[in-house]
N, C-alpha and C. Protein backbone atom coordinates (compact mmCIF):
# COMPACT_ATOMS: atom_id res chain seq x y z
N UNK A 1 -4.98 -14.20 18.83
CA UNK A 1 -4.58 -13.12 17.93
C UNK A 1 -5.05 -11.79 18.52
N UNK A 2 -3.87 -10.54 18.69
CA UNK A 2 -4.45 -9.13 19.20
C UNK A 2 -5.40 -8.98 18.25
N UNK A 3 -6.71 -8.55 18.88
CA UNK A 3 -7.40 -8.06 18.15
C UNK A 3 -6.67 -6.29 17.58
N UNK A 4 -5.92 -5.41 18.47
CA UNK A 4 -5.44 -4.33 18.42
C UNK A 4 -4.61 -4.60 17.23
N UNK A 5 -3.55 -5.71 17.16
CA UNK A 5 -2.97 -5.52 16.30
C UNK A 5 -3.56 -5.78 14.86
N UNK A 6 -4.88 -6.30 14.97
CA UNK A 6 -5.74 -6.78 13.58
C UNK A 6 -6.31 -5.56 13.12
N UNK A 7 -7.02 -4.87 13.89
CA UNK A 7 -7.32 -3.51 13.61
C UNK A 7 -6.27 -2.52 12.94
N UNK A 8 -5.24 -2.65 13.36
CA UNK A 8 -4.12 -1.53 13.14
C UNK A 8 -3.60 -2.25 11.82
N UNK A 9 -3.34 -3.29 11.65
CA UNK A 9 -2.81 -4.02 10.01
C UNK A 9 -4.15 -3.56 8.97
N UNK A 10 -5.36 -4.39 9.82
CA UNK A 10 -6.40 -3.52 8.59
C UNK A 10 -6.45 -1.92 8.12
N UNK A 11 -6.23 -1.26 8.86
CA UNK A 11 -6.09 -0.20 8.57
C UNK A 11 -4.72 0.63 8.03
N UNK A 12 -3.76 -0.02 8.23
CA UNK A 12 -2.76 0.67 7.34
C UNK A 12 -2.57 -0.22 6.66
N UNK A 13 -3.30 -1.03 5.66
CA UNK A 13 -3.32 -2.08 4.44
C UNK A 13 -4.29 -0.98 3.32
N UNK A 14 -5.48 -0.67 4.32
CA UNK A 14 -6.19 -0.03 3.39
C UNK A 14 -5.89 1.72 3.41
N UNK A 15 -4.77 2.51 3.92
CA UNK A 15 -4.70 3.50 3.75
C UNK A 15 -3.44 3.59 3.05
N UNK A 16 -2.50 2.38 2.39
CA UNK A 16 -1.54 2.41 1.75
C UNK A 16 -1.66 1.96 0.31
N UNK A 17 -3.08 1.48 0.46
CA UNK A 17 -3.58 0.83 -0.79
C UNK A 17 -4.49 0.86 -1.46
N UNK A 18 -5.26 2.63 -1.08
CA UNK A 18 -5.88 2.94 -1.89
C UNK A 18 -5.98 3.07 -3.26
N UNK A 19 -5.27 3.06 -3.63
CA UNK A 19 -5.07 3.61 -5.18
C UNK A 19 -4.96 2.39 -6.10
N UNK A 20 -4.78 1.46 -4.91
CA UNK A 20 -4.60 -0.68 -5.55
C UNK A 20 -6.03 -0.57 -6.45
N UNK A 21 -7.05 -0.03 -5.53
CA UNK A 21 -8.42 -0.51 -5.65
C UNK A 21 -8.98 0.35 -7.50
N UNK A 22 -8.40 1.42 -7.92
CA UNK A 22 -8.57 2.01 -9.35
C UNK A 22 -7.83 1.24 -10.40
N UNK A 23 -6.56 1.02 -10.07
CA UNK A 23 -5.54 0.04 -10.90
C UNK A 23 -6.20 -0.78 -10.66
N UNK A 24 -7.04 -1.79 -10.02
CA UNK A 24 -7.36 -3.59 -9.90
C UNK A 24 -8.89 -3.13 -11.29
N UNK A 25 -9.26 -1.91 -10.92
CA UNK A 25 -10.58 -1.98 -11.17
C UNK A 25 -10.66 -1.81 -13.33
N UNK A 26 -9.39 -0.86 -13.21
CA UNK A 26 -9.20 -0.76 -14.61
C UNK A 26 -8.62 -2.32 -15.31
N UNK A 27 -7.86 -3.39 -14.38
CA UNK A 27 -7.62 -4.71 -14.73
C UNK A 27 -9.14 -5.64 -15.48
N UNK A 28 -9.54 -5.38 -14.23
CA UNK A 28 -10.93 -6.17 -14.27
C UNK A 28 -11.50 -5.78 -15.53
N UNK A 29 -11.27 -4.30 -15.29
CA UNK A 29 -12.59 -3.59 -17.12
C UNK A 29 -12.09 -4.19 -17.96
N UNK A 30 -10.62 -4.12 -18.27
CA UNK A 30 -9.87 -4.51 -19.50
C UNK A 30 -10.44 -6.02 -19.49
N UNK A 31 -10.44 -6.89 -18.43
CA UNK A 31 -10.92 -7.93 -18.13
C UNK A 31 -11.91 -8.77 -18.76
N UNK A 32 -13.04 -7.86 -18.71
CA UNK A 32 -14.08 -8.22 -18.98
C UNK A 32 -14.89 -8.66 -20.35
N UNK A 33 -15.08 -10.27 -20.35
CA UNK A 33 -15.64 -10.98 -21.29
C UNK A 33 -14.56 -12.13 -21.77
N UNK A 34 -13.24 -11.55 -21.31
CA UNK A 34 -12.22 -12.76 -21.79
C UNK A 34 -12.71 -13.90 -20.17
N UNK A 35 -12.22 -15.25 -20.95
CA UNK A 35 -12.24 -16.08 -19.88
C UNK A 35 -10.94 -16.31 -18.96
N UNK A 36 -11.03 -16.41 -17.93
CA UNK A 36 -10.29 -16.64 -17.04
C UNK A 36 -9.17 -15.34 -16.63
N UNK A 37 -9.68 -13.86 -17.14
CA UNK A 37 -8.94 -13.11 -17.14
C UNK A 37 -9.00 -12.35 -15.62
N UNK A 38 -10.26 -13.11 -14.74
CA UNK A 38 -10.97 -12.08 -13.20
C UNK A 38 -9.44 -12.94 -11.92
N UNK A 39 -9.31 -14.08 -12.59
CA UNK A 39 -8.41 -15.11 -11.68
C UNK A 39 -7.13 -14.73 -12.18
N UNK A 40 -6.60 -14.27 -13.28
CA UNK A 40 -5.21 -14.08 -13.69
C UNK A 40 -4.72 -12.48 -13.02
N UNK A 41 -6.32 -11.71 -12.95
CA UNK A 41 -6.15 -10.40 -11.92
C UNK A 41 -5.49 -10.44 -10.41
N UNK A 42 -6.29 -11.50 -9.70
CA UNK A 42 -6.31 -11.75 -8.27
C UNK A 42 -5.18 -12.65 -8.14
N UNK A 43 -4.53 -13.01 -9.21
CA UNK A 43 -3.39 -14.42 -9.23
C UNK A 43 -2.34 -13.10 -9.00
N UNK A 44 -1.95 -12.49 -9.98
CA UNK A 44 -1.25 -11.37 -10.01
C UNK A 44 -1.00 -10.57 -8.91
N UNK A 45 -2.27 -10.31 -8.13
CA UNK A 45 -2.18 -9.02 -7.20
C UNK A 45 -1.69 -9.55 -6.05
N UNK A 46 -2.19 -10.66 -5.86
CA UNK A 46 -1.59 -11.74 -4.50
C UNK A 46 0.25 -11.74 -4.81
N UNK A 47 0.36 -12.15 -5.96
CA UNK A 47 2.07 -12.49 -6.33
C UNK A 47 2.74 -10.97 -5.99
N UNK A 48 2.18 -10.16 -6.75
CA UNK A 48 2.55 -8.86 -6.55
C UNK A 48 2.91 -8.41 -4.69
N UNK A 49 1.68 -8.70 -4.10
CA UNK A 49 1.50 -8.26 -3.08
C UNK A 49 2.31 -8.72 -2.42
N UNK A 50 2.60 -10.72 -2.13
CA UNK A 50 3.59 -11.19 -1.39
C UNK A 50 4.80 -10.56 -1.54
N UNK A 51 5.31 -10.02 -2.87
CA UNK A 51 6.25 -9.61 -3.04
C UNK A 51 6.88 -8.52 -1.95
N UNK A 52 5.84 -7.60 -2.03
CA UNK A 52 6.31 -6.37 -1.21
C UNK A 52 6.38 -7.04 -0.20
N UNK A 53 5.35 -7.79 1.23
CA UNK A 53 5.59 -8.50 2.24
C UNK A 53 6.84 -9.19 2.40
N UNK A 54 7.27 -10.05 1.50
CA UNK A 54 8.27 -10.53 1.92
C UNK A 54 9.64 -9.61 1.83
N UNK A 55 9.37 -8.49 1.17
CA UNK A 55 10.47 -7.59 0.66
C UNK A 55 10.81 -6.46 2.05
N UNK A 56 9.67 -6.11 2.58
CA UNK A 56 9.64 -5.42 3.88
C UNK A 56 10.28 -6.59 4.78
N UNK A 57 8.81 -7.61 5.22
CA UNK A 57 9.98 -8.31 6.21
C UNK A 57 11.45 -8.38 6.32
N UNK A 58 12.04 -9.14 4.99
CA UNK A 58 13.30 -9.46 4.98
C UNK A 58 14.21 -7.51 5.72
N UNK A 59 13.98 -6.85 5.09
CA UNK A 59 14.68 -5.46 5.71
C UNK A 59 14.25 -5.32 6.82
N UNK A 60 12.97 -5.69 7.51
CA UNK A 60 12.35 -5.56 9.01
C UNK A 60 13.31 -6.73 9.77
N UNK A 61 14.00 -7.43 9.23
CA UNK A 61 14.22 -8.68 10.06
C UNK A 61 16.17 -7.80 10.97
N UNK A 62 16.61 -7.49 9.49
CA UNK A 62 17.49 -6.60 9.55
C UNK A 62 18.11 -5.27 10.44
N UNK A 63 16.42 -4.78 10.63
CA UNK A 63 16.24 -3.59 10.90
C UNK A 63 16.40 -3.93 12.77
N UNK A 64 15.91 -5.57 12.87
CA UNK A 64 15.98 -5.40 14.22
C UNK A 64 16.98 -5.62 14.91
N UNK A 65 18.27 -5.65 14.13
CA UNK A 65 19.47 -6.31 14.84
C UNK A 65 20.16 -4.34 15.00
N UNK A 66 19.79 -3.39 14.69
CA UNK A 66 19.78 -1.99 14.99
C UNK A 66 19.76 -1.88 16.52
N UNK A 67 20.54 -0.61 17.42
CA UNK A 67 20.17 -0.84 18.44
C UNK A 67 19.08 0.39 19.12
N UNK A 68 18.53 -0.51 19.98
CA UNK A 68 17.03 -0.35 20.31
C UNK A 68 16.91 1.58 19.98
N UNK A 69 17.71 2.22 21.03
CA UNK A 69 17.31 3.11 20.81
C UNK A 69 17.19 4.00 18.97
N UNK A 70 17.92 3.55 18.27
CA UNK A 70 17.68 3.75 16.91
C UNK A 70 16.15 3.42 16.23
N UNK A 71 16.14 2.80 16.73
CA UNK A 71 14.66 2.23 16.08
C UNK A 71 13.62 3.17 15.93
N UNK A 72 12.60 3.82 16.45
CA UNK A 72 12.01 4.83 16.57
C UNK A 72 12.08 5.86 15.52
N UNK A 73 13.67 5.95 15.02
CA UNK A 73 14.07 7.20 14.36
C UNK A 73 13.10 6.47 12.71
N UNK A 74 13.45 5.14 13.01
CA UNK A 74 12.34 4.37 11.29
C UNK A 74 11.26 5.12 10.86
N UNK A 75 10.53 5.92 11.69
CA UNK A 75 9.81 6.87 11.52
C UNK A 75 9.88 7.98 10.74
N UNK A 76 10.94 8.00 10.39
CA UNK A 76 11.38 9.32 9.23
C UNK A 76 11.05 8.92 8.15
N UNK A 77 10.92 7.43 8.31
CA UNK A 77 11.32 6.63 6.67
C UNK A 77 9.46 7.36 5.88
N UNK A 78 8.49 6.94 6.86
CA UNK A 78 7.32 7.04 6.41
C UNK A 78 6.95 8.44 6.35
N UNK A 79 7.66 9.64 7.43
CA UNK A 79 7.42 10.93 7.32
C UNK A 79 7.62 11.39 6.15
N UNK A 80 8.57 11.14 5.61
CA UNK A 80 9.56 11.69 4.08
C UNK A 80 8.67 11.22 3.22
N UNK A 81 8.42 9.71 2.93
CA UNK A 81 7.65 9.15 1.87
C UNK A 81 6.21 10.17 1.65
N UNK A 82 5.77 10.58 2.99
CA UNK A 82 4.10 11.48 3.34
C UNK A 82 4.63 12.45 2.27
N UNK A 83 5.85 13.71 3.32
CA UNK A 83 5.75 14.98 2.51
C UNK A 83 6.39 14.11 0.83
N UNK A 84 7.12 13.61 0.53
CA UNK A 84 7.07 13.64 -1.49
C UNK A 84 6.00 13.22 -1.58
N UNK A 85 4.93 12.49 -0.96
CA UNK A 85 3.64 12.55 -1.61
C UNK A 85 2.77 13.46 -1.73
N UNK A 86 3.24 14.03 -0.56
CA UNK A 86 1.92 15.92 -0.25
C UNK A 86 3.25 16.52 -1.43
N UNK A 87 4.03 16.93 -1.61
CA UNK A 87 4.34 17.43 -3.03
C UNK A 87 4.06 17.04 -3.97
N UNK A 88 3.69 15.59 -4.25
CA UNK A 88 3.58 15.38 -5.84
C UNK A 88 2.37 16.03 -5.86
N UNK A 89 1.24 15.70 -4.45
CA UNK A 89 0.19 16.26 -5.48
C UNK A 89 -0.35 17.73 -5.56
N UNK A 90 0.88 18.24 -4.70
CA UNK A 90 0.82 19.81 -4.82
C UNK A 90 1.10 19.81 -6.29
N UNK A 91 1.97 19.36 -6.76
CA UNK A 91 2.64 19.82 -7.96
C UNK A 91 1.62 19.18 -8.97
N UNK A 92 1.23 17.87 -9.03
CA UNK A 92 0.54 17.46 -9.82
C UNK A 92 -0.95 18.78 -9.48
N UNK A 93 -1.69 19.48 -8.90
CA UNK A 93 -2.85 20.03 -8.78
C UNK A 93 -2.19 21.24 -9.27
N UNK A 94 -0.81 21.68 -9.27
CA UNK A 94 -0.46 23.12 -9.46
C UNK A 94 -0.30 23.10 -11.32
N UNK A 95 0.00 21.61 -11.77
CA UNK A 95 0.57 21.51 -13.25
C UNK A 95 -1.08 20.97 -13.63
N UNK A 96 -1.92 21.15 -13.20
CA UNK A 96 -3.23 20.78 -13.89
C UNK A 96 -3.23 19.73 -14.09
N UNK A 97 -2.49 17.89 -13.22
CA UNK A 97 -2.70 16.97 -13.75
C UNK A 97 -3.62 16.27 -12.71
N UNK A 98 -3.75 15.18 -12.94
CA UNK A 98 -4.81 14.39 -12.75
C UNK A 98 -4.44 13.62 -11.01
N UNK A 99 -2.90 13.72 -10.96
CA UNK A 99 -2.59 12.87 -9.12
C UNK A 99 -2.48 11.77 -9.70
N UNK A 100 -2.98 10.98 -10.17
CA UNK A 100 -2.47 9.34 -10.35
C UNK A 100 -2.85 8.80 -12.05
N UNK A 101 -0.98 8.84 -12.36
CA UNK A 101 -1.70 8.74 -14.07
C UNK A 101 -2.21 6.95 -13.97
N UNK A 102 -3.09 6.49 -14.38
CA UNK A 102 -2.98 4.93 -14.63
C UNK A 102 -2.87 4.71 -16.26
N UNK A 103 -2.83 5.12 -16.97
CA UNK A 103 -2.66 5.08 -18.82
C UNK A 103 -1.67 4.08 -18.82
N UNK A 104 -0.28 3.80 -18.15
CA UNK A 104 0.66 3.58 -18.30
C UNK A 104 0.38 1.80 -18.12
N UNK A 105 -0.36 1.71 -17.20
CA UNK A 105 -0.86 0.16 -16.86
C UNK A 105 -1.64 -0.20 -17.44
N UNK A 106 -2.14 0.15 -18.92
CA UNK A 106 -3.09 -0.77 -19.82
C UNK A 106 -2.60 -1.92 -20.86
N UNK A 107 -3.29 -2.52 -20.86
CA UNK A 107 -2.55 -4.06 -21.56
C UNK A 107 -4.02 -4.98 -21.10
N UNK A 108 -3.40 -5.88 -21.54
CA UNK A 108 -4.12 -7.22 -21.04
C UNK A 108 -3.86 -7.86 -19.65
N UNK A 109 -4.63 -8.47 -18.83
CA UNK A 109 -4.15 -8.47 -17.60
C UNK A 109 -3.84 -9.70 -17.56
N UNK A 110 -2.30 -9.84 -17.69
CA UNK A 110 -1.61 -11.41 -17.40
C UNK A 110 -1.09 -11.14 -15.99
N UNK A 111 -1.02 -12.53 -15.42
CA UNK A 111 -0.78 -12.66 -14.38
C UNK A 111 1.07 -11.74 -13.68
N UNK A 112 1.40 -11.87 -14.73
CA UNK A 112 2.73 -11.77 -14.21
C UNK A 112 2.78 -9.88 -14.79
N UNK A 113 2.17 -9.07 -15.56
CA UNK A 113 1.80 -7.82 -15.54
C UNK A 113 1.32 -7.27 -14.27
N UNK A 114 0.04 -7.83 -14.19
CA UNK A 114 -0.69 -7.17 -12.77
C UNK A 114 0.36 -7.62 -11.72
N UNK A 115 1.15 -8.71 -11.23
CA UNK A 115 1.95 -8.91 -10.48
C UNK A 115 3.26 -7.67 -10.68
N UNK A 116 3.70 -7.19 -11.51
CA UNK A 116 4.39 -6.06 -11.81
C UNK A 116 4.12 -4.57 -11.23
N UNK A 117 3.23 -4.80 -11.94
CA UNK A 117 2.29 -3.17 -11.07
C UNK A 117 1.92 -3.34 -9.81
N UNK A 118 1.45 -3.98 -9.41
CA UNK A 118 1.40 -4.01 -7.82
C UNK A 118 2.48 -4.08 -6.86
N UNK A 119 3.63 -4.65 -7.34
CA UNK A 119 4.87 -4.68 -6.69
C UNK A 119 5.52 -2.99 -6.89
N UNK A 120 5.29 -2.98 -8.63
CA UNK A 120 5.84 -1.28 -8.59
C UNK A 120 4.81 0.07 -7.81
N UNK A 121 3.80 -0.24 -7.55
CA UNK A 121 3.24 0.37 -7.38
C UNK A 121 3.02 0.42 -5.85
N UNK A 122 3.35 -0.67 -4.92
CA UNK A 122 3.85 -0.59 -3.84
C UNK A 122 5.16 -0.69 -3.15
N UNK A 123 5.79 0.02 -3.92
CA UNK A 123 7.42 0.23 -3.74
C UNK A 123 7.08 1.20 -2.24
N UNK A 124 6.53 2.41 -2.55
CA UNK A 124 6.29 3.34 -1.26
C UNK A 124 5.60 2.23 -0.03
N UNK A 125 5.18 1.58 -0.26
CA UNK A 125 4.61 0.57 1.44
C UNK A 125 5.53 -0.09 1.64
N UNK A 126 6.57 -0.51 0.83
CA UNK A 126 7.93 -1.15 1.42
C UNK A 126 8.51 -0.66 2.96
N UNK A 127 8.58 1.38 2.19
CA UNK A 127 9.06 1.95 3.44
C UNK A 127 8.10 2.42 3.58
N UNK A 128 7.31 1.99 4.04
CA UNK A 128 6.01 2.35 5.57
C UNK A 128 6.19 1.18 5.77
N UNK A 129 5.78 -0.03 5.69
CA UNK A 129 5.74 -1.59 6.59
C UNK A 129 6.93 -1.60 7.25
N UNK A 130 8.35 -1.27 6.68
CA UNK A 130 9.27 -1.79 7.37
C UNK A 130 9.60 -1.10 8.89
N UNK A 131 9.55 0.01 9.14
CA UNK A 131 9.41 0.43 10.49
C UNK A 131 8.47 0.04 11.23
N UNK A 132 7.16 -0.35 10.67
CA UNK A 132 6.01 -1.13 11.62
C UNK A 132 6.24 -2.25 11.86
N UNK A 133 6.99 -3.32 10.92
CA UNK A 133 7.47 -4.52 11.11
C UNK A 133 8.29 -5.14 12.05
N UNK A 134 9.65 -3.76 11.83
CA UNK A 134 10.40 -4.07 12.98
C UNK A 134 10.44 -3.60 14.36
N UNK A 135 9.43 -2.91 14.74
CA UNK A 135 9.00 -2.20 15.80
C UNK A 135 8.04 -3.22 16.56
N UNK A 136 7.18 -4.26 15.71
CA UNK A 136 6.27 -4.94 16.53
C UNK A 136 6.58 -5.95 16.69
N UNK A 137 7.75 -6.71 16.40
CA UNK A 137 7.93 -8.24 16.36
C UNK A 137 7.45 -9.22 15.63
N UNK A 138 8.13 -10.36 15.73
CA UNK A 138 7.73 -11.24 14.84
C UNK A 138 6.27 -11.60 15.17
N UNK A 139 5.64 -12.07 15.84
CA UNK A 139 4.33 -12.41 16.14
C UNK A 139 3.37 -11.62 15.77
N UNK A 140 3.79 -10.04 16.10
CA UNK A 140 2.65 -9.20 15.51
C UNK A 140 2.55 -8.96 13.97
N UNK A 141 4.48 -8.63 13.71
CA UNK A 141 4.55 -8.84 11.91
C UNK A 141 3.35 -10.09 11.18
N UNK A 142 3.52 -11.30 11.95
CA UNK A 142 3.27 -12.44 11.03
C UNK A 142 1.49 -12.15 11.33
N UNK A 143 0.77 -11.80 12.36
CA UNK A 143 -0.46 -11.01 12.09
C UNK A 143 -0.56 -9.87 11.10
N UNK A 144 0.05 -8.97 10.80
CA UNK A 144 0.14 -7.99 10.02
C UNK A 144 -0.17 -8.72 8.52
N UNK A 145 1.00 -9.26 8.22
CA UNK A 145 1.05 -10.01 6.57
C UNK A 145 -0.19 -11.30 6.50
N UNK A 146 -0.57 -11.78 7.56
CA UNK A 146 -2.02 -12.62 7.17
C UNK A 146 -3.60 -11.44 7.35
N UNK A 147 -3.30 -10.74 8.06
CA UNK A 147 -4.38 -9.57 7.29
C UNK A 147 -4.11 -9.18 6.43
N UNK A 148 -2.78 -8.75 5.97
CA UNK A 148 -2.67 -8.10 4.53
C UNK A 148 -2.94 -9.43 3.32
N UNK A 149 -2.53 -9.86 3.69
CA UNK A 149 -2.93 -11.01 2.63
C UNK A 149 -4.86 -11.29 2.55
N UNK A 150 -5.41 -11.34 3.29
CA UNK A 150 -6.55 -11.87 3.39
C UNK A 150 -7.35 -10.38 2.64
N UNK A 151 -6.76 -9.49 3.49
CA UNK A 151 -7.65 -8.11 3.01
C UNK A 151 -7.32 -7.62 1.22
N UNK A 152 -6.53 -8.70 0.59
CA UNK A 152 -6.16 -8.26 -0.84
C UNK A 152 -7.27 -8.95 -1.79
N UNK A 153 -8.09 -10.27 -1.01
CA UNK A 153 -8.98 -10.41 -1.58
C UNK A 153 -10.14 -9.81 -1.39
N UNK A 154 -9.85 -8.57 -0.58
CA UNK A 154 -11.45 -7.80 -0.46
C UNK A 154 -11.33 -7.16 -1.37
N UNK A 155 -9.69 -6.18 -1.77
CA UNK A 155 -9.45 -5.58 -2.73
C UNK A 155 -9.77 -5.96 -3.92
N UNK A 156 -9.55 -7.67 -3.99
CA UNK A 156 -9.91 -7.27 -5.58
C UNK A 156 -11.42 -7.85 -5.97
N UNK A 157 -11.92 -8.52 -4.44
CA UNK A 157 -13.33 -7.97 -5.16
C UNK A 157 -14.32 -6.66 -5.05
N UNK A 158 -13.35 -5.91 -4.49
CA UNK A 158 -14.09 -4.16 -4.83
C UNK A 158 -13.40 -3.50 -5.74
N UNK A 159 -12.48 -3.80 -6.48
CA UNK A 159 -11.90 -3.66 -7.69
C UNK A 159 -12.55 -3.68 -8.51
N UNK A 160 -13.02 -4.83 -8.89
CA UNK A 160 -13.77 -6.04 -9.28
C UNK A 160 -15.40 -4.85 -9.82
N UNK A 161 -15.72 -4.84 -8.46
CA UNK A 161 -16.96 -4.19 -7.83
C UNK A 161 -16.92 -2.87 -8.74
N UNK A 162 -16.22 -2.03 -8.44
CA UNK A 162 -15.17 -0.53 -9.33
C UNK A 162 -15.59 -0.70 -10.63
N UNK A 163 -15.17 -1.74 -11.31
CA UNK A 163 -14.64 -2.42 -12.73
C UNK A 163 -16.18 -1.43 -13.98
N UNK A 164 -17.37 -1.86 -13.04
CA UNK A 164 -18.61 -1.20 -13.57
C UNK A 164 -19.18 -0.19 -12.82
N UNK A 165 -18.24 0.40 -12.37
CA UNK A 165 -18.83 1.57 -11.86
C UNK A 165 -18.01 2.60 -12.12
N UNK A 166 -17.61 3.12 -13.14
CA UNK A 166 -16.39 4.08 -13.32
C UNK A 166 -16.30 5.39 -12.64
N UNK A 167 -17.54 5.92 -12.43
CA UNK A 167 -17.98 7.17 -11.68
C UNK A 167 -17.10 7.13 -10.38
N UNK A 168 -17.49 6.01 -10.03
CA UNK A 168 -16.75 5.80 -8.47
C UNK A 168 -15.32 5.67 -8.89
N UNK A 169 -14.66 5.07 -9.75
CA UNK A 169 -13.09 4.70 -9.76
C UNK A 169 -12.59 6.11 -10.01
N UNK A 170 -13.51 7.01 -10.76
CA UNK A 170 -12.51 8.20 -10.67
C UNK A 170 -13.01 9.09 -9.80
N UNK A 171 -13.55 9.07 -9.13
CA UNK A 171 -13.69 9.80 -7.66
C UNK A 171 -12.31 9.38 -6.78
N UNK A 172 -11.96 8.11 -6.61
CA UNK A 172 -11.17 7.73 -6.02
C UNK A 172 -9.66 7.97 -6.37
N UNK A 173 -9.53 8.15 -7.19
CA UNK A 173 -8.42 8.64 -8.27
C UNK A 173 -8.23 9.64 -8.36
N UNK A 174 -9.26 10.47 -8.29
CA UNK A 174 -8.97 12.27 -7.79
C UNK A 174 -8.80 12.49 -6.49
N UNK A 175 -9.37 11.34 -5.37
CA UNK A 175 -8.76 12.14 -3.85
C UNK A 175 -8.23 10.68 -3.44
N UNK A 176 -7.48 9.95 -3.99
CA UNK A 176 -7.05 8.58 -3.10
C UNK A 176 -5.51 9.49 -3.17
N UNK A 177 -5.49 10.50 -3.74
CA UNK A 177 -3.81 10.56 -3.59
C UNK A 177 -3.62 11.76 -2.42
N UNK A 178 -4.93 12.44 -1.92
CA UNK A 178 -4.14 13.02 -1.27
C UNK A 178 -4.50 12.99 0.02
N UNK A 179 -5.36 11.87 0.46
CA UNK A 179 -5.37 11.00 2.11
C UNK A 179 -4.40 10.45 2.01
N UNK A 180 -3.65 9.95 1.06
CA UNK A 180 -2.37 8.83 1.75
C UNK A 180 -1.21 9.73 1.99
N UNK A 181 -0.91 11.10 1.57
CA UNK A 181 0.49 11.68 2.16
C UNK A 181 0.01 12.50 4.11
N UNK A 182 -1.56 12.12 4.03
CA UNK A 182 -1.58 12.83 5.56
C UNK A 182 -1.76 11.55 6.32
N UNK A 183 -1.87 10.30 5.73
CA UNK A 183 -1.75 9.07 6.52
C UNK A 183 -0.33 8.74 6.82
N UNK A 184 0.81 8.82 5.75
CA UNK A 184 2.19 8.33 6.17
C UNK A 184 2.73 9.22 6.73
N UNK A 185 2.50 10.87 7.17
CA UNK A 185 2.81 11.69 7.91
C UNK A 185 2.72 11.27 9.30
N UNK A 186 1.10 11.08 9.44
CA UNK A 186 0.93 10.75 10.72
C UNK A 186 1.39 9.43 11.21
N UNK A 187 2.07 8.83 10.16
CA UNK A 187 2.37 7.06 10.54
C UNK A 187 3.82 7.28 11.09
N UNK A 188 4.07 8.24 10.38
CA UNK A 188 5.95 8.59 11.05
C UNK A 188 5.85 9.48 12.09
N UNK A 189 5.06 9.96 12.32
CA UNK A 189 5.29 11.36 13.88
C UNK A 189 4.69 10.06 15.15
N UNK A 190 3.83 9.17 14.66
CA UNK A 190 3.44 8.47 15.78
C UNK A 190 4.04 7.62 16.33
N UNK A 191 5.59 6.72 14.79
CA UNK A 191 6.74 6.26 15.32
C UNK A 191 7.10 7.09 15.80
N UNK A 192 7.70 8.03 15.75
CA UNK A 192 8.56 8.72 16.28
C UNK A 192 7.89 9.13 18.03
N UNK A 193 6.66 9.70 18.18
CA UNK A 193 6.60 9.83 19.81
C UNK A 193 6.53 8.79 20.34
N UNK A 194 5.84 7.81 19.94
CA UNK A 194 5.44 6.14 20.36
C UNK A 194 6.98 5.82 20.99
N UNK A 195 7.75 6.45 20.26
CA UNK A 195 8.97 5.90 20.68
C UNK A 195 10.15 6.54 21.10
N UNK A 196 9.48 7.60 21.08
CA UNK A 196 10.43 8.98 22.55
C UNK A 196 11.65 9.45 21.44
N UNK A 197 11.14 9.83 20.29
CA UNK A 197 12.91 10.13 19.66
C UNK A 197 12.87 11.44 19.71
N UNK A 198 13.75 11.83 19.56
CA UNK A 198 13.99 13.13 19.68
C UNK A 198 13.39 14.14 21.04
N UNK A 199 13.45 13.23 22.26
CA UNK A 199 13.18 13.72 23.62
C UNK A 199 11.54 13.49 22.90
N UNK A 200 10.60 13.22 22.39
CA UNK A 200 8.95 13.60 22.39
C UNK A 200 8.74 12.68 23.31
């Protein structure tokens, strides 16, 4: 297994999924004292999560029958997703709001809820994985999605971890939104030279 490519999946798992770790953590709170409600969290976030994986692949699989020189340009996909994120939270900091409402995700945490929100809530890593997917091949993809998978149980036990520490969940909640529009910026300019488009 590349170690390069293990490094590079860990790290754009956890810079696309920051904001997993406040939503898991508000699960867990709601969580807490019912039985069996810490496993119906992590049951969820896994279902959730495969979801998006298999939802990228399948369009990455697609993406590679494109011809070669097109490919590269996939890089727009994640540039665009960056700047509407560096706007929302221009706009969200200019309208006095908060960057990431979570109100909307309270309930009880059944398995097939938290599996909801995590899928909706990683709609935007759809398009970031899928240009990384189809750019590295199958071998490196299928490294990619067994780190992402493995690293979702770190998530939700620092979720978990979060759950009693609220100080920290909203620290993270006030700046998890605005490292991730200068991470998918730089994730699309680096497709893009990595891969000579536009003469770079």
């Amino acid at each position: 297994m590349n170690v390069g490519v293990v490094g590079q999946a860990a790290g754009l798992f956890a810079v696309t999924n920051i904001d997993d770790i406040v939503i898991l953590a508000l699960f867990f709170a709601q969580g807490r004292g019912h039985r069996g409600a810490a496993a119906r969290v992590v049951a969820g976030q896994y279902l959730g999560f495969l979801g998006i994986c298999v939802a990228a692949a399948a369009v990455a699989f697609g993406a590679t029958f494109l011809p070669e020189p097109v490919l590269p340009y996939l890089g727009l996909l994640p540039l665009a997703l960056g700047l509407k994120a560096a706007w929302q939270a221009w706009r969200n900091r200019r309208d006095g709001g908060e960057g990431d409402v979570t109100g909307e995700h309270a309930g009880g945490p059944k398995v097939l809820e938290v599996a909801a929100v995590t899928f909706a809530n990683g709609g935007d890593n759809i398009g970031v994985y899928v240009p990384v997917f189809a750019t590295a091949g199958l071998g490196s993809m299928s490294v990619y999605i067994i780190v992402f998978l493995a690293l979702v149980a770190v998530w939700c036990a620092t979720g978990r971890f979060f759950a009693t520490r609220p100080v920290i969940a909203r620290v993270l909640s006030r700046w998890g939104h605005l490292l991730l529009p200068v991470v998918l910026i730089g994730l699309g300019v680096l497709i893009l030279v990595e891969g000579g488009a536009f003469g770079l």
